[in-house]
N, C-alpha and C. Protein backbone atom coordinates (compact mmCIF):
# COMPACT_ATOMS: atom_id res chain seq x y z
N UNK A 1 119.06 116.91 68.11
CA UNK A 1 118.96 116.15 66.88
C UNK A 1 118.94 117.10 65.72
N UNK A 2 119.56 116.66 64.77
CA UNK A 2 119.50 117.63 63.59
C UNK A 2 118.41 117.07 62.34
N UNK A 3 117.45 117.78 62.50
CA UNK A 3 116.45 117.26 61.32
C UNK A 3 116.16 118.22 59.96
N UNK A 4 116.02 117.04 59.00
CA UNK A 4 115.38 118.02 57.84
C UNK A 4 114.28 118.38 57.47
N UNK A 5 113.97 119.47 57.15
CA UNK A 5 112.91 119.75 57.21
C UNK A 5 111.53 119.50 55.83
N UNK A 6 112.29 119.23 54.54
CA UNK A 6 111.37 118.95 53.94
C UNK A 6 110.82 117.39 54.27
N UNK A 7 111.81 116.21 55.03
CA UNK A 7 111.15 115.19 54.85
C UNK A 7 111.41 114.98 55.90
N UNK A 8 110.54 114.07 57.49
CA UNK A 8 110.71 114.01 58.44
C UNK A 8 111.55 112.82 59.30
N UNK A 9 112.07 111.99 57.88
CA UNK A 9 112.83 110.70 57.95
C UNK A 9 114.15 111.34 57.99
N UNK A 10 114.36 112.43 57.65
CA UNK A 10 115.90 112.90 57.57
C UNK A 10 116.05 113.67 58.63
N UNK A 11 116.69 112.78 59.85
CA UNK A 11 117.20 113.33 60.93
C UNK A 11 118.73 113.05 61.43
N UNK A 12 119.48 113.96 61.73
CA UNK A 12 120.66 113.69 62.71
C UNK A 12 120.79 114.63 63.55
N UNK A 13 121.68 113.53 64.59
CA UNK A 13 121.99 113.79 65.61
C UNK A 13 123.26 114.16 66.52
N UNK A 14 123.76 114.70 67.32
CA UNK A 14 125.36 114.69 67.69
C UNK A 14 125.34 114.27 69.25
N UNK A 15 124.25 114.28 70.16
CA UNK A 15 124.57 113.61 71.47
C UNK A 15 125.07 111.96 70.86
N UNK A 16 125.22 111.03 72.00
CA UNK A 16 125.61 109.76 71.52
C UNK A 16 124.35 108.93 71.66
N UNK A 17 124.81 108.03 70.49
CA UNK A 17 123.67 106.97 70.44
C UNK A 17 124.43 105.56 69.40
N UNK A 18 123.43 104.36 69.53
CA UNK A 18 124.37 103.35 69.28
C UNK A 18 125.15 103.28 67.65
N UNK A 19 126.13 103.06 68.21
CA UNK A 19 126.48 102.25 66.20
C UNK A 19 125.86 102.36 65.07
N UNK A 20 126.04 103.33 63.86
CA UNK A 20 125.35 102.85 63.38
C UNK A 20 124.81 101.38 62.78
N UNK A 21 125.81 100.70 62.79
CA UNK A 21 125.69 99.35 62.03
C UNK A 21 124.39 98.52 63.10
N UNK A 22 124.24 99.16 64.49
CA UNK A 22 123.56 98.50 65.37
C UNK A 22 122.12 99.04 65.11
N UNK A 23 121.83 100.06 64.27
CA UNK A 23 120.47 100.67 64.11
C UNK A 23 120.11 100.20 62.37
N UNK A 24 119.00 100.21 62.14
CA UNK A 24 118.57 99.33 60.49
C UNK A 24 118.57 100.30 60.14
N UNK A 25 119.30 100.43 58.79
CA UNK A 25 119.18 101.54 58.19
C UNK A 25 117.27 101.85 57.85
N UNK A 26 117.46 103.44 57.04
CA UNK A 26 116.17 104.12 57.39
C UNK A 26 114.75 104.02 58.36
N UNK A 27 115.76 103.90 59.83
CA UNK A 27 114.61 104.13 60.89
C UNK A 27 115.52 105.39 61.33
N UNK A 28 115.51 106.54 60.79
CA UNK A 28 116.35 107.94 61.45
C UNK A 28 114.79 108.69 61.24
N UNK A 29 114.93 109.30 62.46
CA UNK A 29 113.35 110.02 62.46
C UNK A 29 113.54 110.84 63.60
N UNK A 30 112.75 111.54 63.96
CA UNK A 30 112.95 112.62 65.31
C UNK A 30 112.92 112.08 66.28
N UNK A 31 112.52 110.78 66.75
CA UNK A 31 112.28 109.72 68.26
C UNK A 31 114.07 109.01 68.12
N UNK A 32 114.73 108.61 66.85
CA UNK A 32 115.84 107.75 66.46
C UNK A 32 116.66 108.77 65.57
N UNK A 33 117.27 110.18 66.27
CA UNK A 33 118.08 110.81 65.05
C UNK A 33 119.68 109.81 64.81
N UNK A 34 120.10 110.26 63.87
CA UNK A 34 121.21 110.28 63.55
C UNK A 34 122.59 110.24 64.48
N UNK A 35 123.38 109.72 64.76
CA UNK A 35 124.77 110.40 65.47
C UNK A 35 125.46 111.04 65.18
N UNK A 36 125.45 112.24 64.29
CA UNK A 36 126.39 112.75 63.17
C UNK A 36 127.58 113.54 64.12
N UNK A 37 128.52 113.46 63.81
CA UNK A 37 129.56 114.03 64.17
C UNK A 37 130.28 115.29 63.32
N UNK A 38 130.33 116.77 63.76
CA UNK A 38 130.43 117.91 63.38
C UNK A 38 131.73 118.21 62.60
N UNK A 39 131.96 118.08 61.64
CA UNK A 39 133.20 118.55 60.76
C UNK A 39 134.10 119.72 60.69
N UNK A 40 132.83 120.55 60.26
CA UNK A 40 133.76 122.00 60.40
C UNK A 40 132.58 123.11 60.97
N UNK A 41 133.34 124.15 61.89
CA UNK A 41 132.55 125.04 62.34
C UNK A 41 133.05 126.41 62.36
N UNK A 42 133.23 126.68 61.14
CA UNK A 42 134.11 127.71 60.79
C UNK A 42 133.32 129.45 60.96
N UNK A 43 133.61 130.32 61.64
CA UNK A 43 133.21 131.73 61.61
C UNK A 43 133.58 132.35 60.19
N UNK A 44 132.65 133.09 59.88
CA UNK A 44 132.11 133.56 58.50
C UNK A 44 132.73 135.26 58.80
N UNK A 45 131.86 135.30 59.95
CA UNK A 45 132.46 136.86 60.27
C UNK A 45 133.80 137.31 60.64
N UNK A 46 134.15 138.69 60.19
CA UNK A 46 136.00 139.16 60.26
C UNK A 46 136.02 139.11 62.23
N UNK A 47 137.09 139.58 62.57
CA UNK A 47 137.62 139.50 63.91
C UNK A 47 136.71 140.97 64.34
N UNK A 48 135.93 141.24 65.84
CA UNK A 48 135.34 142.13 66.17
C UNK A 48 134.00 142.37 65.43
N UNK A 49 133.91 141.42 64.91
CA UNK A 49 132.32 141.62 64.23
C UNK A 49 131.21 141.13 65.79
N UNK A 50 130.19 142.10 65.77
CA UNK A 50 129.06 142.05 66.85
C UNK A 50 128.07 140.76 66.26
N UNK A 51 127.93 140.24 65.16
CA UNK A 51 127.79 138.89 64.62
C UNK A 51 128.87 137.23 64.47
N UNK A 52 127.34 136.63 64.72
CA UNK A 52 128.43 135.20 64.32
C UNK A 52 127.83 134.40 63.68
N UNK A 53 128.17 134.30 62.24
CA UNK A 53 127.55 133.84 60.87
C UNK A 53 128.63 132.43 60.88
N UNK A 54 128.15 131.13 61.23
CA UNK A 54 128.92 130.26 60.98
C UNK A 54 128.96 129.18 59.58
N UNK A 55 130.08 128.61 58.70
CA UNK A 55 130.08 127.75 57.98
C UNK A 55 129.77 126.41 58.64
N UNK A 56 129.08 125.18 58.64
CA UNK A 56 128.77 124.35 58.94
C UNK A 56 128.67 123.11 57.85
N UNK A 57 129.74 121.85 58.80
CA UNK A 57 129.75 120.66 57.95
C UNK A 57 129.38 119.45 58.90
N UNK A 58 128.57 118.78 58.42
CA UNK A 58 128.11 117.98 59.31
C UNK A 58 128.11 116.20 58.47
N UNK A 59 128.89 115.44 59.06
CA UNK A 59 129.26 113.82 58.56
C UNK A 59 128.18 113.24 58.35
N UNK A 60 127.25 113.26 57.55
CA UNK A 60 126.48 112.02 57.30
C UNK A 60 126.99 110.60 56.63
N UNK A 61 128.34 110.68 56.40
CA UNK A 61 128.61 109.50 55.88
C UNK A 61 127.88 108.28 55.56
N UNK A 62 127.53 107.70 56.46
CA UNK A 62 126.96 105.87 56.65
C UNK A 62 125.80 105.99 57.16
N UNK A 63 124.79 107.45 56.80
CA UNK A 63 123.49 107.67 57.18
C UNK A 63 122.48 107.15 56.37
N UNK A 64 122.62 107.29 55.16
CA UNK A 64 122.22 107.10 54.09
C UNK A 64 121.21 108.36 53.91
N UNK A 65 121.46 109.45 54.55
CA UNK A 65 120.30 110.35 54.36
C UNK A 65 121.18 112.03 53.62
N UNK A 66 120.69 112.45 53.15
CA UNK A 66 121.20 113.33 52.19
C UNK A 66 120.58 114.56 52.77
N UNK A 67 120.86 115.72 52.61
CA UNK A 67 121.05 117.15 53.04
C UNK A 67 121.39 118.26 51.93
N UNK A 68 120.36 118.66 51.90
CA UNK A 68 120.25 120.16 50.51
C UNK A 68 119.97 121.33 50.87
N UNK A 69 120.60 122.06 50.18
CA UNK A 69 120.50 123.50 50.21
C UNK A 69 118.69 123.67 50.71
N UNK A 70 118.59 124.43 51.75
CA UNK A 70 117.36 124.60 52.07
C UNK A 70 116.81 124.06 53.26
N UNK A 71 117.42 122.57 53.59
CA UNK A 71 117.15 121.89 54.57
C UNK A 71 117.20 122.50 55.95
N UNK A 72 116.39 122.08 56.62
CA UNK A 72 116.29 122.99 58.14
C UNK A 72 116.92 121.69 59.19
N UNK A 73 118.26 122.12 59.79
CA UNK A 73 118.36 121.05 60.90
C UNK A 73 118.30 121.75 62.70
N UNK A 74 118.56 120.55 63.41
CA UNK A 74 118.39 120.82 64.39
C UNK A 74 119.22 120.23 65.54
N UNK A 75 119.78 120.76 66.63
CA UNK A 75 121.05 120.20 66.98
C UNK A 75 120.56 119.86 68.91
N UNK A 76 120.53 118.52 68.96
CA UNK A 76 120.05 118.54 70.11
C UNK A 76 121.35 118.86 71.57
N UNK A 77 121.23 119.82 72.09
CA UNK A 77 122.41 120.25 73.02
C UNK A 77 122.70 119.41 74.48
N UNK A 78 123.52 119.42 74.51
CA UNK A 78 124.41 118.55 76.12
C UNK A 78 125.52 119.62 76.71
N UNK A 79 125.20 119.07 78.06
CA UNK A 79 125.70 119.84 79.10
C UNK A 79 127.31 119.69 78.72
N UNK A 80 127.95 120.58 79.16
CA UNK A 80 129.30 120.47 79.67
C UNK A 80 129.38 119.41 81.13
N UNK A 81 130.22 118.26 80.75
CA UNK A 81 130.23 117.63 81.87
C UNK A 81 130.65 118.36 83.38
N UNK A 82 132.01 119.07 83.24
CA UNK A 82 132.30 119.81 84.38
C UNK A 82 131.04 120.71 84.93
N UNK A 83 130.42 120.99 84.23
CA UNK A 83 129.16 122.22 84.53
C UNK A 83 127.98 120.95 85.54
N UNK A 84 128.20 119.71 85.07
CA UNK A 84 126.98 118.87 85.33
C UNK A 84 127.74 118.33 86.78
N UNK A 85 129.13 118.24 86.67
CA UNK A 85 129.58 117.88 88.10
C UNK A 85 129.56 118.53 89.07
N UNK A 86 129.34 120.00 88.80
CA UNK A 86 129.72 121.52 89.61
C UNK A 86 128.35 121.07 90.13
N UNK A 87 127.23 120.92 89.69
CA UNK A 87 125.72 120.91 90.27
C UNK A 87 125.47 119.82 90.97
N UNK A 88 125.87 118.76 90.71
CA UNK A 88 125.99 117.53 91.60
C UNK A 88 126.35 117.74 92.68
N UNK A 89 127.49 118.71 92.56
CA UNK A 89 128.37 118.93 94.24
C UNK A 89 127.75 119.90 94.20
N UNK A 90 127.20 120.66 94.02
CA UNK A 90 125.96 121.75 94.97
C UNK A 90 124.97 121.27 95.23
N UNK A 91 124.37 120.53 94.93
CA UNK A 91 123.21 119.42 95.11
C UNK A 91 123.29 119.03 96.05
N UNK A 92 124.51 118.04 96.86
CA UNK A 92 125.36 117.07 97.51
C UNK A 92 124.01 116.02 97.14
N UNK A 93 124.12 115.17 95.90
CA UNK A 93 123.24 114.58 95.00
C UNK A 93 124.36 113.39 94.37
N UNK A 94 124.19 111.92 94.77
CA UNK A 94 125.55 111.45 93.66
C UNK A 94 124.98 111.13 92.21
N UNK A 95 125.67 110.97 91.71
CA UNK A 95 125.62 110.95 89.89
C UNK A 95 124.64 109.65 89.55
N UNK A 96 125.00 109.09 90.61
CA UNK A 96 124.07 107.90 89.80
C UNK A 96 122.62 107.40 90.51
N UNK A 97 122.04 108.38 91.05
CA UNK A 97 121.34 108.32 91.52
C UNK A 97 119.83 107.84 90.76
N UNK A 98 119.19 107.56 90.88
CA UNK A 98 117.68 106.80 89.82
C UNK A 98 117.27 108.16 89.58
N UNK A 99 116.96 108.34 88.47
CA UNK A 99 115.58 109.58 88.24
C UNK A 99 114.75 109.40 87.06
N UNK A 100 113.56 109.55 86.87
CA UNK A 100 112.75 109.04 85.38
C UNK A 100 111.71 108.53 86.54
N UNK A 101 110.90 107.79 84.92
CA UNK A 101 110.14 107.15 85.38
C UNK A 101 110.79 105.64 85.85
N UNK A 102 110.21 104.90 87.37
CA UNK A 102 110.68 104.12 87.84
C UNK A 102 112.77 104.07 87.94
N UNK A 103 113.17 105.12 87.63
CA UNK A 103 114.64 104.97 87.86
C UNK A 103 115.04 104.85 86.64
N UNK A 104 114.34 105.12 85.67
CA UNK A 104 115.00 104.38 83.88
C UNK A 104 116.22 105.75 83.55
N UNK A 105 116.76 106.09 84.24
CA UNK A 105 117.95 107.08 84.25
C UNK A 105 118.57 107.54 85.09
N UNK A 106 120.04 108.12 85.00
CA UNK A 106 120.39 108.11 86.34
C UNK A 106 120.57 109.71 86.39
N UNK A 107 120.84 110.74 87.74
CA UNK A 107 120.51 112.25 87.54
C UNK A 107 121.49 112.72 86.55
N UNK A 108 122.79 112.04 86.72
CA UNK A 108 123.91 112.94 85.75
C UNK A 108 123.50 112.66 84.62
N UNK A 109 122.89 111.62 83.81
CA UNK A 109 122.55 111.75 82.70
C UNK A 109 121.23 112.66 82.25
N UNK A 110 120.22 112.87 83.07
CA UNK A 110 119.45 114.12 83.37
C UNK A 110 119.89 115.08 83.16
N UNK A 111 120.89 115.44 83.98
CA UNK A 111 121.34 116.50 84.25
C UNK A 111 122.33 116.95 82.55
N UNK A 112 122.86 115.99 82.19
CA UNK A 112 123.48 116.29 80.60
C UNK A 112 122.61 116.75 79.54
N UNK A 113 121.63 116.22 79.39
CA UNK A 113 120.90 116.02 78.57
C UNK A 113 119.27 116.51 78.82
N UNK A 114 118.63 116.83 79.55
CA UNK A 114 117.63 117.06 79.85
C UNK A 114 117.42 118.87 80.10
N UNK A 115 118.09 119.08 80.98
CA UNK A 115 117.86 120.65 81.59
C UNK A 115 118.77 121.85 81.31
N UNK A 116 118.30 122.99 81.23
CA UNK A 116 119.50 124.02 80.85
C UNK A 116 120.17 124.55 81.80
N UNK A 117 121.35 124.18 82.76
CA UNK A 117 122.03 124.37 83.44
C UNK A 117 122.87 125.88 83.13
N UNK A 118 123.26 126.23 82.27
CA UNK A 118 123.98 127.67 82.34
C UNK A 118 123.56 128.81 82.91
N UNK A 119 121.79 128.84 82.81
CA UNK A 119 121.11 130.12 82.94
C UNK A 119 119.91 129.57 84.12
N UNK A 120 120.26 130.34 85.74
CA UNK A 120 119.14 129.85 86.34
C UNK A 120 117.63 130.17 86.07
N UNK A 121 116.98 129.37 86.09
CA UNK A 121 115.01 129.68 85.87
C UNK A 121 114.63 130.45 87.01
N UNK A 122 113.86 131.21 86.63
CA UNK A 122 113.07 131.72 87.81
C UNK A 122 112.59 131.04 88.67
N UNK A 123 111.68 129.87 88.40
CA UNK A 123 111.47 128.97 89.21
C UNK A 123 112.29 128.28 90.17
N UNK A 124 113.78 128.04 89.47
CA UNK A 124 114.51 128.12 90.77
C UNK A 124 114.97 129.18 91.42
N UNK A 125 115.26 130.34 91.34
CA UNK A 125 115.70 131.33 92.16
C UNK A 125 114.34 131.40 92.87
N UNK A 126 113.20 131.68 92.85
CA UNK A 126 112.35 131.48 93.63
C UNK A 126 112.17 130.54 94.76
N UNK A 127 112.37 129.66 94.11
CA UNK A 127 112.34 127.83 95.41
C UNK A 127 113.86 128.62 96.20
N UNK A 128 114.80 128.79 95.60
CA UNK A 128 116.18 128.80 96.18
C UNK A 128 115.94 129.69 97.45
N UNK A 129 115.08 131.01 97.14
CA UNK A 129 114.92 132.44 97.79
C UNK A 129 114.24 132.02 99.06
N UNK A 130 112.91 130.79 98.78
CA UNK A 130 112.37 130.75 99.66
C UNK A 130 112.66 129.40 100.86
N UNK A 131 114.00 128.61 100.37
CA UNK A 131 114.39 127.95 101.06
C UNK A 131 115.51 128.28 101.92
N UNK A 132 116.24 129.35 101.33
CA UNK A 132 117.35 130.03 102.19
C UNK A 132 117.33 131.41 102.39
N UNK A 133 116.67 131.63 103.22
CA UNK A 133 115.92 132.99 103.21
C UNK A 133 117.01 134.25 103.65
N UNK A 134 118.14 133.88 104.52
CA UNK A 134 119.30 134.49 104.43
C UNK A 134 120.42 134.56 103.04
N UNK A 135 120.13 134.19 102.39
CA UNK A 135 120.92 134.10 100.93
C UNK A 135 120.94 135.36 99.89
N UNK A 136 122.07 135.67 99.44
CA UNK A 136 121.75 136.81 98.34
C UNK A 136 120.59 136.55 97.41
N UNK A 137 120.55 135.41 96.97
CA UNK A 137 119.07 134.69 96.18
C UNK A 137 118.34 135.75 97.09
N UNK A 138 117.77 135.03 98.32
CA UNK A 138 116.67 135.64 98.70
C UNK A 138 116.61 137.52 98.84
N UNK A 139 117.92 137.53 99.17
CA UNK A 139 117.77 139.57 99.66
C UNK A 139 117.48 139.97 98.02
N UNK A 140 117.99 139.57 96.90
CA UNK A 140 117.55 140.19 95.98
C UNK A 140 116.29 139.86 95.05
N UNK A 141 115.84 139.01 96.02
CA UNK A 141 114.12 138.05 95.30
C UNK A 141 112.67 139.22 95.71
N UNK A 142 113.37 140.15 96.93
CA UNK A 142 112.28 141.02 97.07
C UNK A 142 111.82 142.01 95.66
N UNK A 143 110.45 142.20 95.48
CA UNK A 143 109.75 142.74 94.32
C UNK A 143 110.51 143.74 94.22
N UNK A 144 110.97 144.77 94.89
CA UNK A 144 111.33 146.17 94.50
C UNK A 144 113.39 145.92 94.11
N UNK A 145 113.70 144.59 94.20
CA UNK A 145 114.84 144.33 93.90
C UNK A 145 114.81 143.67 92.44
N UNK A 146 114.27 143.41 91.99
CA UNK A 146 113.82 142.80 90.59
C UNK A 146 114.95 143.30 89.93
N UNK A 147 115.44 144.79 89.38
CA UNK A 147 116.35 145.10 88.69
C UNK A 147 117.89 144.90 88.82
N UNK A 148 117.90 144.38 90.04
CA UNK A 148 119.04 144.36 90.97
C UNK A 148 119.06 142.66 90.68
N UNK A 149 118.27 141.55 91.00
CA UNK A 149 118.15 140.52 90.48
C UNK A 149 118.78 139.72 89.11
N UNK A 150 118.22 140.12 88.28
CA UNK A 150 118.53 140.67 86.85
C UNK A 150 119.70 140.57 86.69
N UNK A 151 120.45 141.74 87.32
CA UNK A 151 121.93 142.36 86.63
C UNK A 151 123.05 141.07 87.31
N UNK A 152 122.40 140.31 88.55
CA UNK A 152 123.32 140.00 89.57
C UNK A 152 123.01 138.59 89.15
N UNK A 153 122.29 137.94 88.68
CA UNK A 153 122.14 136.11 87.87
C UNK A 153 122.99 136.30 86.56
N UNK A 154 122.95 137.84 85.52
CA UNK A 154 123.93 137.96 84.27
C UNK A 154 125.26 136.61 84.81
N UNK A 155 124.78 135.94 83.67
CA UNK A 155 126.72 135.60 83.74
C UNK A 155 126.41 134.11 85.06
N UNK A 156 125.66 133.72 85.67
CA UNK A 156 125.52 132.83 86.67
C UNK A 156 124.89 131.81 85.78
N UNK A 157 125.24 130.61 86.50
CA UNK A 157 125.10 129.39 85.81
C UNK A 157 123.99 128.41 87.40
N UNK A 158 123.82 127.47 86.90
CA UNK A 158 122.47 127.18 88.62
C UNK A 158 123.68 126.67 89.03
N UNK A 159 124.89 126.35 89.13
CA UNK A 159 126.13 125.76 90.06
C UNK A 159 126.19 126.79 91.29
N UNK A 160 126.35 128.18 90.54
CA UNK A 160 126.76 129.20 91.43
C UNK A 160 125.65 129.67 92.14
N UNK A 161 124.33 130.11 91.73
CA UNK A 161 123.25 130.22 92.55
C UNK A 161 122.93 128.85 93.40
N UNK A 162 123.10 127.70 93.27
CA UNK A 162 122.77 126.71 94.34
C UNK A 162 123.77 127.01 95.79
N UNK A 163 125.00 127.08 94.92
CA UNK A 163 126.49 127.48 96.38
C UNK A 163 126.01 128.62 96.92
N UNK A 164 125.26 129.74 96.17
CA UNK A 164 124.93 130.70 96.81
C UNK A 164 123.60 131.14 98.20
N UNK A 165 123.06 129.87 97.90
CA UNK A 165 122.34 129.74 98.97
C UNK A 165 121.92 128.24 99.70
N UNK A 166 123.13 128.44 100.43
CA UNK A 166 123.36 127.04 101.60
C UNK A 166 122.36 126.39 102.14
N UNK A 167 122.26 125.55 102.52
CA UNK A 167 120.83 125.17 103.07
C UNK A 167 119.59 125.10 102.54
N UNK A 168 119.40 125.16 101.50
CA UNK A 168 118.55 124.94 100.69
C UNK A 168 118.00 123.83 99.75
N UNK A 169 118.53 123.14 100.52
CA UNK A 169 118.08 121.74 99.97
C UNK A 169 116.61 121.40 98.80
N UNK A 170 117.50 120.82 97.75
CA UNK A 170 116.42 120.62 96.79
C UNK A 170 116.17 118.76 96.67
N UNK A 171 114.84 119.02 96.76
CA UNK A 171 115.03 117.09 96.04
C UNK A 171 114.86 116.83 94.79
N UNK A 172 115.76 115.55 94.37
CA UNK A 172 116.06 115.39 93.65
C UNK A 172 114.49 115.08 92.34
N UNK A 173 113.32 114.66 92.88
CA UNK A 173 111.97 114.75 92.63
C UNK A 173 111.43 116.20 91.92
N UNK A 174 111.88 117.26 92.30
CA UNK A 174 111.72 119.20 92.10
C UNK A 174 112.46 119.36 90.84
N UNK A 175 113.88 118.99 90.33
CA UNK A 175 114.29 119.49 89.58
C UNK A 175 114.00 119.41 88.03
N UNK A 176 112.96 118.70 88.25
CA UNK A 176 112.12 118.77 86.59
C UNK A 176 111.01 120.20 86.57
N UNK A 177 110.51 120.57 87.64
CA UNK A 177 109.83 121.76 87.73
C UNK A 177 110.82 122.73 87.92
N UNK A 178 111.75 122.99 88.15
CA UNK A 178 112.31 124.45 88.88
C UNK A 178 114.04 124.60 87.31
N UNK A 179 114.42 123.55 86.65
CA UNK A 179 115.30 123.50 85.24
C UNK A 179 114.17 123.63 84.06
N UNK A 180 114.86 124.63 83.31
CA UNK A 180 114.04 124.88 81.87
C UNK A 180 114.59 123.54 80.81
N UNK A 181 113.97 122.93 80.44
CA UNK A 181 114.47 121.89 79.63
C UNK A 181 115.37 122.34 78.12
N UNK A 182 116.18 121.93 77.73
CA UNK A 182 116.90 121.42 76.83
C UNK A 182 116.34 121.69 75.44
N UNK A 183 116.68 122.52 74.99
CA UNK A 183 115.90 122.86 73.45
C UNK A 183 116.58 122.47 72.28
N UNK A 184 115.93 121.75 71.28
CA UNK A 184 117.22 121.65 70.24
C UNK A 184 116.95 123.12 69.69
């Protein structure tokens, strides 16, 4: 969600959410952001710059909420769908499976929106290490491999560490403890 920061009514958002015409105007707040859709995302910095200073335009059109120099926003992030299907099929988990409280969601939408899928948690390479104890997970989970650990998750996303250790079955109940949640 993208919020402002001097007043706490001025929020948007870019995951999806309903119509605006279907929401009353000024109920946009951090529980009800905005749907704003991203305009321009232009790089500031020349070609080979070790920085990335971006220009940013963001549609409030039919928000009715206004945005000033100074304002602090905040952008709530979603998975790459392919990234959320890759984990499903390492899971062997189907998409629409119940998860929440009483089932009020289904995992792929979890899985979009809830957890940070690019970068595995410790907490799961740990569970992973100690459920497939033949697995590179596990040979490099020993303490004196730590540095070796490290260099060898760089660049791994939890798709590829789940394929990487077979048999390791996770339930679908665990993956709110062992995924780092979703930060705007």
């Amino acid at each position: 969600s993208v919020a402002a920061a001097k007043a706490p009514e001025r929020v948007t958002s870019i995951p999806s959410q309903p119509p605006v015409s279907e929401i009353a105007e000024g109920r946009w707040s951090r529980r009800n952001p905005y749907p704003a859709r991203l305009r321009v995302a232009r790089r500031l910095n020349g070609a080979g710059s070790a920085k990335d200073t971006r220009h940013i335009e963001i549609d409030l059109a039919d928000s009715g909420l206004t945005y000033e120099a100074g304002d602090a926003l905040g952008v709530q992030p979603v998975n790459d769908p392919t990234l959320v299907a890759e984990v499903l099929e390492a899971l062997a988990m189907p998409a629409e499976a119940p998860f929440g409280s009483a089932g009020s969601e289904t995992l792929h939408a979890a899985l979009m929106h809830r957890w940070v899928l690019t970068q595995p948690s410790p907490a799961l390479l740990k569970r992973l290490a100690e459920r497939a104890p033949d697995s590179i997970v596990s040979q490099l989970s020993a303490p004196s491999r730590r540095a070796d650990l490290d260099a060898w998750v760089r660049g791994r996303d939890v798709a590829d560490v789940l394929r990487l250790a077979p048999g390791a079955r996770l339930e679908i109940g665990e993956l709110g403890e062992l995924l780092r949640p979703l930060q705007p």
